[in-house]
PDB file of N, CA and C in Angstrom:
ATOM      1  N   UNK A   1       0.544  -4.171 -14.493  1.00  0.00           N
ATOM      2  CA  UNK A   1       1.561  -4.939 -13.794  1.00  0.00           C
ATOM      3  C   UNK A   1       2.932  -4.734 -14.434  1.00  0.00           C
ATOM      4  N   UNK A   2       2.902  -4.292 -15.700  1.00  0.00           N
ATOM      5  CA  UNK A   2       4.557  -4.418 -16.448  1.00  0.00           C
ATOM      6  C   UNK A   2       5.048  -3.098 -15.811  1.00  0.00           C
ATOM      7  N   UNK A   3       4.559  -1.788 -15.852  1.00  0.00           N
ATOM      8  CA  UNK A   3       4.324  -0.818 -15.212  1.00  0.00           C
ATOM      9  C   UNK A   3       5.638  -0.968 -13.449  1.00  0.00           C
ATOM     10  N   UNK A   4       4.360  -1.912 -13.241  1.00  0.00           N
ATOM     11  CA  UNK A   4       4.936  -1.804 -11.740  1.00  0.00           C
ATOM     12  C   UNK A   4       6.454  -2.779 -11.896  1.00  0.00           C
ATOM     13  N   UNK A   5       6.506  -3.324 -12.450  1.00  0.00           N
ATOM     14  CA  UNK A   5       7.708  -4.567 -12.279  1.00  0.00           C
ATOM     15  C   UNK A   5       8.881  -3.603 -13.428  1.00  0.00           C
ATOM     16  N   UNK A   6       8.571  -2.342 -14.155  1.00  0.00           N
ATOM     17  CA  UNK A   6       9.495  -1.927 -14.812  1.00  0.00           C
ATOM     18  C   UNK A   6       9.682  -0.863 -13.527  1.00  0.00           C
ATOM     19  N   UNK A   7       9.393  -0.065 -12.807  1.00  0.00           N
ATOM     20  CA  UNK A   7       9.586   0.552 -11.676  1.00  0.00           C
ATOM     21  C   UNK A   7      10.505   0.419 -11.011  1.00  0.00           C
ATOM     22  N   UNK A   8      10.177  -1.340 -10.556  1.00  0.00           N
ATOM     23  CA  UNK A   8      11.152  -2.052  -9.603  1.00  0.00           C
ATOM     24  C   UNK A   8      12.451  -2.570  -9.873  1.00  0.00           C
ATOM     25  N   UNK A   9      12.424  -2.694 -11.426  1.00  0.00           N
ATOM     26  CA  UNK A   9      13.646  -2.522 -12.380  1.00  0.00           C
ATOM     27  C   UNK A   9      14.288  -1.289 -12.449  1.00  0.00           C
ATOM     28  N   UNK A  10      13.592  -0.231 -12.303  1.00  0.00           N
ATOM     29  CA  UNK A  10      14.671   0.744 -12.415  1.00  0.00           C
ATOM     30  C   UNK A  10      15.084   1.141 -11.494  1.00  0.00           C
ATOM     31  N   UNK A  11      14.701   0.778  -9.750  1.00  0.00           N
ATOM     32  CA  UNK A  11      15.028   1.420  -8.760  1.00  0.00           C
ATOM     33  C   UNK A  11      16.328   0.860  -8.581  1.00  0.00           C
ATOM     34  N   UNK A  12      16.701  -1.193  -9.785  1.00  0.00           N
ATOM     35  CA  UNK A  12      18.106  -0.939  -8.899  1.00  0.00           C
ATOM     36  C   UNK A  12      18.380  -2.153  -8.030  1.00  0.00           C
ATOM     37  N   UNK A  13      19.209  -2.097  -6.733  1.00  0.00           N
ATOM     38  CA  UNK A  13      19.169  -2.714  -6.126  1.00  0.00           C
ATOM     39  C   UNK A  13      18.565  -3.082  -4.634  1.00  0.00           C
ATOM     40  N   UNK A  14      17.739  -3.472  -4.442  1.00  0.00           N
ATOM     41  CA  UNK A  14      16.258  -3.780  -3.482  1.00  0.00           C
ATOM     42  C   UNK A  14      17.023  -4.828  -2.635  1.00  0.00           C
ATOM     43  N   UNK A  15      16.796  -4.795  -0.810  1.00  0.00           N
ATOM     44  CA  UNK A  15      16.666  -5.427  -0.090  1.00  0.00           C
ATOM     45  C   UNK A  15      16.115  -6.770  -0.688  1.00  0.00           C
ATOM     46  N   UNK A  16      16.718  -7.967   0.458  1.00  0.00           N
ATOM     47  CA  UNK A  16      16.491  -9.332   0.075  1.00  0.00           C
ATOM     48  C   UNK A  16      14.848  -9.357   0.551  1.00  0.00           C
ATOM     49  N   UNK A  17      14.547  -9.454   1.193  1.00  0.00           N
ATOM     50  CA  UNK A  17      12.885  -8.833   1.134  1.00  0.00           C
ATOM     51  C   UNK A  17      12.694  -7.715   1.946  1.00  0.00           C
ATOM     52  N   UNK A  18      11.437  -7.548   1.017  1.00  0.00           N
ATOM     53  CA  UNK A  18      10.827  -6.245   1.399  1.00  0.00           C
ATOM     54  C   UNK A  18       9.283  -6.598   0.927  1.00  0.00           C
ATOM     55  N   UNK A  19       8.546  -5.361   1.369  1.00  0.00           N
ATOM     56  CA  UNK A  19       7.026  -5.193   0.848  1.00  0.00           C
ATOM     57  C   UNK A  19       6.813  -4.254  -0.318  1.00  0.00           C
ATOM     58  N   UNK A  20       5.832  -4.109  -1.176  1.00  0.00           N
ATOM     59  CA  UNK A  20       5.873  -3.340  -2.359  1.00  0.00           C
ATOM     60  C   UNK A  20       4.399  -2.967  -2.520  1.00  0.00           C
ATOM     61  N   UNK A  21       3.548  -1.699  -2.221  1.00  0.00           N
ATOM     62  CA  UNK A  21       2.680  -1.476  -2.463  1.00  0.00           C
ATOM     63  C   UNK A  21       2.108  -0.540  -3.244  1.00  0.00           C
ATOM     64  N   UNK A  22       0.851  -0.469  -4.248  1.00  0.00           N
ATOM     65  CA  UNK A  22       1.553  -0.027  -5.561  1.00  0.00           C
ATOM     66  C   UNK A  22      -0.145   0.558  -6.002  1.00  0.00           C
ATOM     67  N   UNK A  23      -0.686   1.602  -5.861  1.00  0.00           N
ATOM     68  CA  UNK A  23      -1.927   2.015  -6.591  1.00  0.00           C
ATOM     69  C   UNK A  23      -1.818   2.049  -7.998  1.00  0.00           C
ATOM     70  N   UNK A  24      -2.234   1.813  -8.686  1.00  0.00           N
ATOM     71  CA  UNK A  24      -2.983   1.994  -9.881  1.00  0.00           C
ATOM     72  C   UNK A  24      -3.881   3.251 -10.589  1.00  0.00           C
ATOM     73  N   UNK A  25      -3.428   4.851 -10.832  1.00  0.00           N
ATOM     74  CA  UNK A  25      -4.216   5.685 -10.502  1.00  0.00           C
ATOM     75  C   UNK A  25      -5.019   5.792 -12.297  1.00  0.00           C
ATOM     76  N   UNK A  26      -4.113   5.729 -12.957  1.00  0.00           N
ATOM     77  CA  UNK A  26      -4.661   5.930 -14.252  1.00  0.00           C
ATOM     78  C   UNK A  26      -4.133   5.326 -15.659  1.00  0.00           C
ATOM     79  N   UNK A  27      -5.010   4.933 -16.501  1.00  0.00           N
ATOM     80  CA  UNK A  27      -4.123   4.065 -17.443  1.00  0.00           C
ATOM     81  C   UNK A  27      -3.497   5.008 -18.303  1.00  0.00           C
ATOM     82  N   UNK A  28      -1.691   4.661 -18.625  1.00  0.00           N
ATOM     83  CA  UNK A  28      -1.066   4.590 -19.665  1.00  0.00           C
ATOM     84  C   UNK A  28      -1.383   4.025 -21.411  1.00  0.00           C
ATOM     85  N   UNK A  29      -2.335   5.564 -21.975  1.00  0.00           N
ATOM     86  CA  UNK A  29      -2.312   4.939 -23.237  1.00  0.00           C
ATOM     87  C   UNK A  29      -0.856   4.864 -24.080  1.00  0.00           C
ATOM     88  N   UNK A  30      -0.842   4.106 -24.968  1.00  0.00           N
ATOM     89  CA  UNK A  30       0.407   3.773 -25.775  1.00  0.00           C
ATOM     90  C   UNK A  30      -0.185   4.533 -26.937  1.00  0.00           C
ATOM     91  N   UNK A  31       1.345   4.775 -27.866  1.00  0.00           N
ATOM     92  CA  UNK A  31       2.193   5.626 -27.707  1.00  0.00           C
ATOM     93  C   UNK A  31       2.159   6.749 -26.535  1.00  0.00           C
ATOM     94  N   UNK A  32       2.618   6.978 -25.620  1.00  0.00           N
ATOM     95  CA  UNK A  32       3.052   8.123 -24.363  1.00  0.00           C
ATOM     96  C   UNK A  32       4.297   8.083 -23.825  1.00  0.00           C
ATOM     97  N   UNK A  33       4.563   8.939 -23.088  1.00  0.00           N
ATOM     98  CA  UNK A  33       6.004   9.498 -22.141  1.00  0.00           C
ATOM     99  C   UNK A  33       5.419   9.404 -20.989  1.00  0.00           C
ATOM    100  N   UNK A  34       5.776   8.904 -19.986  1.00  0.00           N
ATOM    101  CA  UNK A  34       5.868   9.322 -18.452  1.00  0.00           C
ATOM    102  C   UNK A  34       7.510   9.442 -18.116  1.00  0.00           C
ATOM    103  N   UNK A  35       7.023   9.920 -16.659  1.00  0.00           N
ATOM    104  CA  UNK A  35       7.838  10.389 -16.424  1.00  0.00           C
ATOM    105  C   UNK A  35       8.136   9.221 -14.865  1.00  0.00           C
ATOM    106  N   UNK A  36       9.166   8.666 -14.445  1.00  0.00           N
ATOM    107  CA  UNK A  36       9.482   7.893 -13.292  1.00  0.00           C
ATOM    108  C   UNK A  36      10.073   8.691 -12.212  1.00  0.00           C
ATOM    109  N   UNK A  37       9.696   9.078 -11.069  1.00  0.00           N
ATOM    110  CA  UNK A  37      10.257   9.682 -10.311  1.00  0.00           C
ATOM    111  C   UNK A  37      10.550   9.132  -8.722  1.00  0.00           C
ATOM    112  N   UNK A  38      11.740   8.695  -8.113  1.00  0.00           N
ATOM    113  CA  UNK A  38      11.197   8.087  -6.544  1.00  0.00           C
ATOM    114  C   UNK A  38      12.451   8.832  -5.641  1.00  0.00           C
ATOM    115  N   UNK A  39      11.489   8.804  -4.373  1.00  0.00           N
ATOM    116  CA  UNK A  39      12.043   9.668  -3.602  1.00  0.00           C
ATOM    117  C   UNK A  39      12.794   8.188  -1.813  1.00  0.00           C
ATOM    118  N   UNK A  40      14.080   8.619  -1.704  1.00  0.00           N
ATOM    119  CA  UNK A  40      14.445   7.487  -0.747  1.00  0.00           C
ATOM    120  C   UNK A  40      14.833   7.801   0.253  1.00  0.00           C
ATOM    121  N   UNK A  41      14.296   7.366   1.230  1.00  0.00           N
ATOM    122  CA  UNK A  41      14.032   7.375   2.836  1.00  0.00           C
ATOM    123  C   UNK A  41      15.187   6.381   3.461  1.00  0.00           C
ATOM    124  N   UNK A  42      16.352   7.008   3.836  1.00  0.00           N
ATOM    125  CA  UNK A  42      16.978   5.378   4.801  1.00  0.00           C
ATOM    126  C   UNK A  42      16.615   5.766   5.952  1.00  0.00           C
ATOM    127  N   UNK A  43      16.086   6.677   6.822  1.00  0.00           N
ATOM    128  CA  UNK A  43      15.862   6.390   8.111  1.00  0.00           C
ATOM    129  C   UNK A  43      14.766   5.844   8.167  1.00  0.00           C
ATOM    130  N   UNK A  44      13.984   5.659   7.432  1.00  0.00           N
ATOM    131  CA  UNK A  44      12.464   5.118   7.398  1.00  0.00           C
ATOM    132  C   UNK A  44      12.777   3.353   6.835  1.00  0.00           C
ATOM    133  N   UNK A  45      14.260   3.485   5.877  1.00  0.00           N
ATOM    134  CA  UNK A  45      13.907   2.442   5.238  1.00  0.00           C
ATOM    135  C   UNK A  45      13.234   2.407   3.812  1.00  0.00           C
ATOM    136  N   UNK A  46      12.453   3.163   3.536  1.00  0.00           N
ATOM    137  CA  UNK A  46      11.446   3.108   2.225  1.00  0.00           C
ATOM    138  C   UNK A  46      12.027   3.998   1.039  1.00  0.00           C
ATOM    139  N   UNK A  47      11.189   3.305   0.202  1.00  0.00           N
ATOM    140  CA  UNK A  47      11.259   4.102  -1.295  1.00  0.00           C
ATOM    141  C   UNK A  47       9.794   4.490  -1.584  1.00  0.00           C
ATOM    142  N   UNK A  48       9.611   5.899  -1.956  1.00  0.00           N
ATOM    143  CA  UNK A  48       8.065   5.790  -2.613  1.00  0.00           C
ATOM    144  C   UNK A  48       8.348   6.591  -3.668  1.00  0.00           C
ATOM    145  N   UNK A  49       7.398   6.040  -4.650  1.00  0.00           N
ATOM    146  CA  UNK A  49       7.977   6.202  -6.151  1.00  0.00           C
ATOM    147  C   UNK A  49       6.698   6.415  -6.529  1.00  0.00           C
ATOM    148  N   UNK A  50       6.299   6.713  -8.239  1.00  0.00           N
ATOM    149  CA  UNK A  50       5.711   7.170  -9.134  1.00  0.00           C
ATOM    150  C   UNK A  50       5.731   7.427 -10.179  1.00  0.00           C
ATOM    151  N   UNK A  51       5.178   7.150 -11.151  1.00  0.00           N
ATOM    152  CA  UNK A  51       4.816   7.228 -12.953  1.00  0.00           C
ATOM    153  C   UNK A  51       3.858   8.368 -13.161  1.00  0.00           C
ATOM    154  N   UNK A  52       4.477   9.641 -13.705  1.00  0.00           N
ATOM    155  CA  UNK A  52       3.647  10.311 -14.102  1.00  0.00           C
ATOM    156  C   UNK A  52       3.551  10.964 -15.163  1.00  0.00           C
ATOM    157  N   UNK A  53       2.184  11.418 -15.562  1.00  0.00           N
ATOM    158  CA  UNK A  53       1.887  12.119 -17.044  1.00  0.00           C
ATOM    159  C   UNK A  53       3.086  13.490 -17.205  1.00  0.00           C
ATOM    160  N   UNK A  54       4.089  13.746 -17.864  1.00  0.00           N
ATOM    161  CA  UNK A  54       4.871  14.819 -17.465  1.00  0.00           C
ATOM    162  C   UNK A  54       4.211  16.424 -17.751  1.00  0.00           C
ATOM    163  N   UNK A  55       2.968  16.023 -18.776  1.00  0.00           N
ATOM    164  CA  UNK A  55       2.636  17.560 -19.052  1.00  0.00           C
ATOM    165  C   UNK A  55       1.426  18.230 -17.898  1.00  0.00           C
ATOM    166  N   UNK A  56       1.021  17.207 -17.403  1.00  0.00           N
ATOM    167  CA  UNK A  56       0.194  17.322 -16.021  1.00  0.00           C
ATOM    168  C   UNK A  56       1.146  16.942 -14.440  1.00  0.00           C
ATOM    169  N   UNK A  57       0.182  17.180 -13.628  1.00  0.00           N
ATOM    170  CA  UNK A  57       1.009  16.672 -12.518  1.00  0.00           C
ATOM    171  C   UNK A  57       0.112  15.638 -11.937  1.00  0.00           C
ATOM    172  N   UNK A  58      -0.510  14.948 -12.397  1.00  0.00           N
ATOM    173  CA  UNK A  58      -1.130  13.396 -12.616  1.00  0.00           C
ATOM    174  C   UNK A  58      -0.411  12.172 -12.382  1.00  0.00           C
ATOM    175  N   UNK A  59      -0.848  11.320 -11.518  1.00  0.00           N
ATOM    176  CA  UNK A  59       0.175  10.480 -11.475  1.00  0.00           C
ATOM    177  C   UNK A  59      -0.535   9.012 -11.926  1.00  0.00           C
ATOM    178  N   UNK A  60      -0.217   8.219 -13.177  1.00  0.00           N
ATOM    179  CA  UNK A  60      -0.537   7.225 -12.919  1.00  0.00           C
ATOM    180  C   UNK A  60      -0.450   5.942 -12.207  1.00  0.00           C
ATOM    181  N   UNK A  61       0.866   5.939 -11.544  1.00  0.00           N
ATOM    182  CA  UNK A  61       0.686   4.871 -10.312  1.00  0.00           C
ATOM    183  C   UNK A  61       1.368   5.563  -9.502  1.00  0.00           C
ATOM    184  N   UNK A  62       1.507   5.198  -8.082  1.00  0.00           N
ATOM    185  CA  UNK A  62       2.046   5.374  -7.001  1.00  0.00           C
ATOM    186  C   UNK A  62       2.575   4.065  -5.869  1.00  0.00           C
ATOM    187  N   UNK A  63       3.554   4.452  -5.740  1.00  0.00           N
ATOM    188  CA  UNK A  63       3.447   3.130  -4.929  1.00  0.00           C
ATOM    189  C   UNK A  63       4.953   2.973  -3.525  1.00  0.00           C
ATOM    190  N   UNK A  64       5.227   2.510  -2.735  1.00  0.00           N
ATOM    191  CA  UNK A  64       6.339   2.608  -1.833  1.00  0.00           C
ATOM    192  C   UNK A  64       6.346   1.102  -1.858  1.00  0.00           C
ATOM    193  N   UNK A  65       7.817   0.805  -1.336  1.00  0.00           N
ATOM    194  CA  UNK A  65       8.927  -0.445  -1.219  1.00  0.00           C
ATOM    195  C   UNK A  65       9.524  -0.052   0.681  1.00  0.00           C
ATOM    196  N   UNK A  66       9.077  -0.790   1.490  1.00  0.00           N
ATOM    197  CA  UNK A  66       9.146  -0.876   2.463  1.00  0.00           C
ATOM    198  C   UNK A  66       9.782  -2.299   2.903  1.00  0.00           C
ATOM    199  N   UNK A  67      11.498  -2.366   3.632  1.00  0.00           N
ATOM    200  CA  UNK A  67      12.179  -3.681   3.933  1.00  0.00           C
ATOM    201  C   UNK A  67      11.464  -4.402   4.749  1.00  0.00           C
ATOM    202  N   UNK A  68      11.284  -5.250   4.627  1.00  0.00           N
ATOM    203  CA  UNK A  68      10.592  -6.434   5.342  1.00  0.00           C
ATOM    204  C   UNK A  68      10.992  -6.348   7.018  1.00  0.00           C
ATOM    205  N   UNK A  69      10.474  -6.696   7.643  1.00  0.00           N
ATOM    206  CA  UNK A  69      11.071  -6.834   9.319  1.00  0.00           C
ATOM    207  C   UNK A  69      11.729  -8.490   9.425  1.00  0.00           C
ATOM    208  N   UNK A  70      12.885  -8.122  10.191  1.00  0.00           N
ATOM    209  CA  UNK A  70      13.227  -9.642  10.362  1.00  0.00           C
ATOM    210  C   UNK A  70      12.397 -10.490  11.177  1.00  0.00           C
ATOM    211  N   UNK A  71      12.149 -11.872  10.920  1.00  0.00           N
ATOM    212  CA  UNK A  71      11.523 -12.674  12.107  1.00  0.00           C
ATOM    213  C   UNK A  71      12.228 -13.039  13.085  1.00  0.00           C
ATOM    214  N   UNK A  72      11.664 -13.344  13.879  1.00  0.00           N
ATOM    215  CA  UNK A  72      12.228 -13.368  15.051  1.00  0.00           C
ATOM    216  C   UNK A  72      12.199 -15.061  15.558  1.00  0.00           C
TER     217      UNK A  72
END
C-alpha cells in the first residue's frame, strides 16, 4: 500500500475524484531501486503507471487513475 500511495504522490496533481486501480505483481525487497514510470492519456482521461525492477523488465505493480464521471 505505501508503494501505491507513493505513486500517487509522485504523479502530482490528480482530479478532484477519480478511480485508482492498482495490481500488486511482485514484492519489493528492501534495500532495492525501482524504477516509476507513467504514461498520460487526456483523450481517454487516464494515467497508467508502474514500479519496476530496472534490471529486468518486471513490473512490480501496475496500476491506472481513471477521472471519476460526474453524477448526474
Amino acid at each position: 500500500m505505501w508503494t501505491k500511495a507513493k505513486c500517487l504522490g509522485a504523479l502530482g496533481d490528480l482530479p478532484e475524484s477519480f478511480t485508482c486501480d492498482v495490481t500488486f505483481k511482485l514484492p519489493i525487497f528492501l534495500p532495492s531501486e525501482v524504477e516509476f514510470i507513467a504514461k498520460f492519456d487526456n483523450r481517454d482521461e487516464q494515467v497508467e503507471f508502474g514500479v519496476y525492477d530496472p534490471a529486468t523488465p518486471k513490473a512490480n505493480l501496475i496500476g491506472k487513475i481513471t477521472q471519476a464521471q460526474a453524477k448526474k
